[in-house]
C-alpha atoms as a PDB file:
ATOM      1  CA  UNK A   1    -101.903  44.841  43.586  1.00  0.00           C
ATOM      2  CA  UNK A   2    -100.003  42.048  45.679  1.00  0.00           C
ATOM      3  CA  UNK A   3     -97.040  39.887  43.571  1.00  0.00           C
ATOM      4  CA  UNK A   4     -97.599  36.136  44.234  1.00  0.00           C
ATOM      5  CA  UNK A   5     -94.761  33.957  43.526  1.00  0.00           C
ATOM      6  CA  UNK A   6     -95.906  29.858  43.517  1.00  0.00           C
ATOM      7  CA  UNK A   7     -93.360  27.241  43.882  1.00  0.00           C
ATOM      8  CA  UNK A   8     -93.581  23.559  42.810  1.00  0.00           C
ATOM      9  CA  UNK A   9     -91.868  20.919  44.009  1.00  0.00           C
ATOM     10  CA  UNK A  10     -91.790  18.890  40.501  1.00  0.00           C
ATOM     11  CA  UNK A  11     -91.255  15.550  42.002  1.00  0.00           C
ATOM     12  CA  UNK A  12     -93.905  15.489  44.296  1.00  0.00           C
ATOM     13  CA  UNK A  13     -96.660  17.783  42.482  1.00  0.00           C
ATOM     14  CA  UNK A  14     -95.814  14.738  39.571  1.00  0.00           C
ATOM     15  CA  UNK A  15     -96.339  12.024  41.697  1.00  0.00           C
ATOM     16  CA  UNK A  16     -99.272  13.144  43.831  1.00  0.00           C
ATOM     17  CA  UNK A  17    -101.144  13.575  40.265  1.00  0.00           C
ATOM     18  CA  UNK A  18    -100.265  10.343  39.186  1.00  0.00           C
ATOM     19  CA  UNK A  19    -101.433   8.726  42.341  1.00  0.00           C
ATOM     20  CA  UNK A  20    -104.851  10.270  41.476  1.00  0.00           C
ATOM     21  CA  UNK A  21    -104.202   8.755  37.705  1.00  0.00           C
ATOM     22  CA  UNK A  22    -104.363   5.584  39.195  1.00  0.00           C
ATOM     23  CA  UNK A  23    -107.066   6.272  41.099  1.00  0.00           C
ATOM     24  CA  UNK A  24    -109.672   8.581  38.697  1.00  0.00           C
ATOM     25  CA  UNK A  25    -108.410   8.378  34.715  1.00  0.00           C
ATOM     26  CA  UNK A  26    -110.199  12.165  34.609  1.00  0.00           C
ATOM     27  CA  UNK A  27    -107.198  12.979  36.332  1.00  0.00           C
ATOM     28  CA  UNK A  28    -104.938  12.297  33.147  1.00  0.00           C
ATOM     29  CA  UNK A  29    -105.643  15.126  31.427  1.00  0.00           C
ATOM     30  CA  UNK A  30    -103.967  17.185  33.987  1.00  0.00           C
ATOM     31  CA  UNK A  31    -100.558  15.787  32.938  1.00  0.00           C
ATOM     32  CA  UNK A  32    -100.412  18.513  30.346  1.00  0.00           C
ATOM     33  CA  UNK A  33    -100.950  21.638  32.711  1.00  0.00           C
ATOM     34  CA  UNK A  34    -101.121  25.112  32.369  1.00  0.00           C
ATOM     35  CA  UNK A  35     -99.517  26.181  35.173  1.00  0.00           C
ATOM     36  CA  UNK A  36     -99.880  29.827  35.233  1.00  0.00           C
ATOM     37  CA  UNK A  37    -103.699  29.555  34.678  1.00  0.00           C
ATOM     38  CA  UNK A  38    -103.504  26.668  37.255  1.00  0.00           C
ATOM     39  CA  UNK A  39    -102.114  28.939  40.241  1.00  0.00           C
ATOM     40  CA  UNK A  40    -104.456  32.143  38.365  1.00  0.00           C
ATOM     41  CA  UNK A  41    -107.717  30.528  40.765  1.00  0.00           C
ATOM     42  CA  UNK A  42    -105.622  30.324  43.902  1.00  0.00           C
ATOM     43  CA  UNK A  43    -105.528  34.212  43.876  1.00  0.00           C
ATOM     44  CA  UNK A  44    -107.131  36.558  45.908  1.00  0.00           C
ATOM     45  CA  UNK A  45    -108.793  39.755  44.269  1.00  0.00           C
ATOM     46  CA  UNK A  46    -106.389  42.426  44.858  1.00  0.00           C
ATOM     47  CA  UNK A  47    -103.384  39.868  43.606  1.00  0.00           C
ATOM     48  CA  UNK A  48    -101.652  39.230  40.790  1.00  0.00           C
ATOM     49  CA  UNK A  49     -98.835  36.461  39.826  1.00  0.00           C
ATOM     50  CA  UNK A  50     -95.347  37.134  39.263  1.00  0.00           C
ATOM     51  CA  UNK A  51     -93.722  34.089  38.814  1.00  0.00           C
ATOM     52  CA  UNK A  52     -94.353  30.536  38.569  1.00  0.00           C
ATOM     53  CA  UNK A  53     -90.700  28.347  39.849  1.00  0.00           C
ATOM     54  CA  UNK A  54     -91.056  24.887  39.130  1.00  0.00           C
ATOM     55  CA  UNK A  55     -87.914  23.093  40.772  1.00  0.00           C
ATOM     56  CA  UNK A  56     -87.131  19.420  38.673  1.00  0.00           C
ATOM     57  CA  UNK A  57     -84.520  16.818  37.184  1.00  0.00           C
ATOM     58  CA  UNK A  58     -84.956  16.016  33.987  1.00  0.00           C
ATOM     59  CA  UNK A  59     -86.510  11.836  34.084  1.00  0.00           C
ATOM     60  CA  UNK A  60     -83.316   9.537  33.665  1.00  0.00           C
ATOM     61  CA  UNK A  61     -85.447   7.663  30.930  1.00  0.00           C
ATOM     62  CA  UNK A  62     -85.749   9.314  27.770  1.00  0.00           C
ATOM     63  CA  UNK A  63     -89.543   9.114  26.775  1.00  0.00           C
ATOM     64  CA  UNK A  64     -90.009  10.729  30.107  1.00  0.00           C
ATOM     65  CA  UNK A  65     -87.803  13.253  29.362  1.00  0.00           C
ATOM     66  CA  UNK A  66     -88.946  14.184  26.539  1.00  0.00           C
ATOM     67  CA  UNK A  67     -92.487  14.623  27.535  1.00  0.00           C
ATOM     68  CA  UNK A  68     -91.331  16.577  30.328  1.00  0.00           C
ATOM     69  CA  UNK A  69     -89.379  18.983  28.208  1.00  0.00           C
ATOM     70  CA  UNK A  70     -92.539  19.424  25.893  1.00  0.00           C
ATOM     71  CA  UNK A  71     -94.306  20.695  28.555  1.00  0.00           C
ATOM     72  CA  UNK A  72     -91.909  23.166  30.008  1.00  0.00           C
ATOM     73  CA  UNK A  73     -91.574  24.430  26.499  1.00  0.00           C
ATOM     74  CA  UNK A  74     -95.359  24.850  26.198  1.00  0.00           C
ATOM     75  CA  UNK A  75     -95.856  26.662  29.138  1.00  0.00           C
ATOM     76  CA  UNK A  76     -92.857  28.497  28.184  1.00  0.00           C
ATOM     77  CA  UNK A  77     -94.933  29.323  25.099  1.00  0.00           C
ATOM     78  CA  UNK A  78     -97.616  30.867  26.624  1.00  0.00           C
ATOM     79  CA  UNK A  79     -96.785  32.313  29.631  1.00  0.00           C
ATOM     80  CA  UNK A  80     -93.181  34.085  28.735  1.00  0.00           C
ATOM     81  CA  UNK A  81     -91.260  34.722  31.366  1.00  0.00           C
ATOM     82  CA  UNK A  82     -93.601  33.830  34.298  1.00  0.00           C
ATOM     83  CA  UNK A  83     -92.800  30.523  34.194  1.00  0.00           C
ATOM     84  CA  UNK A  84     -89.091  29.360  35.304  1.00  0.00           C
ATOM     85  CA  UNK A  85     -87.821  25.882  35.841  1.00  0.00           C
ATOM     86  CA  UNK A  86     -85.240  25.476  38.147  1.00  0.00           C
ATOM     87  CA  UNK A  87     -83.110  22.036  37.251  1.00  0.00           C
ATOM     88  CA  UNK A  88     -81.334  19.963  39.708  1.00  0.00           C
ATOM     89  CA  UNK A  89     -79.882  16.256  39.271  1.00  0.00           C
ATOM     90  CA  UNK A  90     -80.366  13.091  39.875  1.00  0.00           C
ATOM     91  CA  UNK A  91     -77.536  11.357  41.975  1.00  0.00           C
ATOM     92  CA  UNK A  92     -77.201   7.815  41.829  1.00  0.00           C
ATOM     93  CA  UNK A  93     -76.080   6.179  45.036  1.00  0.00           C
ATOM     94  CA  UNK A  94     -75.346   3.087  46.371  1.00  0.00           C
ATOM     95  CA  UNK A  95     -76.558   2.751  49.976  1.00  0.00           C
ATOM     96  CA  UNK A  96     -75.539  -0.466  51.854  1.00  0.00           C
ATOM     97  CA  UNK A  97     -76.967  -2.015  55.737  1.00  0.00           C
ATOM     98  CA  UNK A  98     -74.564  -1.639  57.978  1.00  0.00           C
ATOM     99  CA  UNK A  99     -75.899  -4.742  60.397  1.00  0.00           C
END
């Protein structure tokens, strides 16, 4: 058996599946994903998943946040240590035009 490892890029995987939100409501239901059983039909035969890394900052608003940290902790939940967020920041800037 072959280890897979997937990697997410949280901000983008988010925002590509709200995209299709806006597009398709069916697509909503996706918000709350299993990620390890998401990434299970990607696999070939003779491979097997080690690890799930999903790389994220928590959402500056709270509600966000707070959605977002219920469904780490679910797929925490049921998938034990094959799932592993990996948190970075946000970084507020100020960026001015140099004409």
């Amino acid at each position: 058996m072959k280890s897979v490892t997937f990697y997410f890029d949280g901000f983008n995987f988010y925002y590509g599946l709200r995209n299709q939100v806006r597009k398709d409501r069916i697509w909503k239901k996706y918000y709350w994903i299993d990620f390890i059983k998401f990434c299970e039909q990607f696999l070939g035969t003779d491979q097997m998943i080690l690890k799930v890394k999903y790389f994220t900052a928590a959402p500056l608003n709270a509600g966000k946040q707070s959605r977002q940290s219920a469904l780490f902790k679910a797929n925490k939940l049921i998938n034990d240590d094959k799932f592993e967020i990996i948190r970075g920041k946000y970084y507020k800037k100020s960026i001015q035009c140099q004409i």
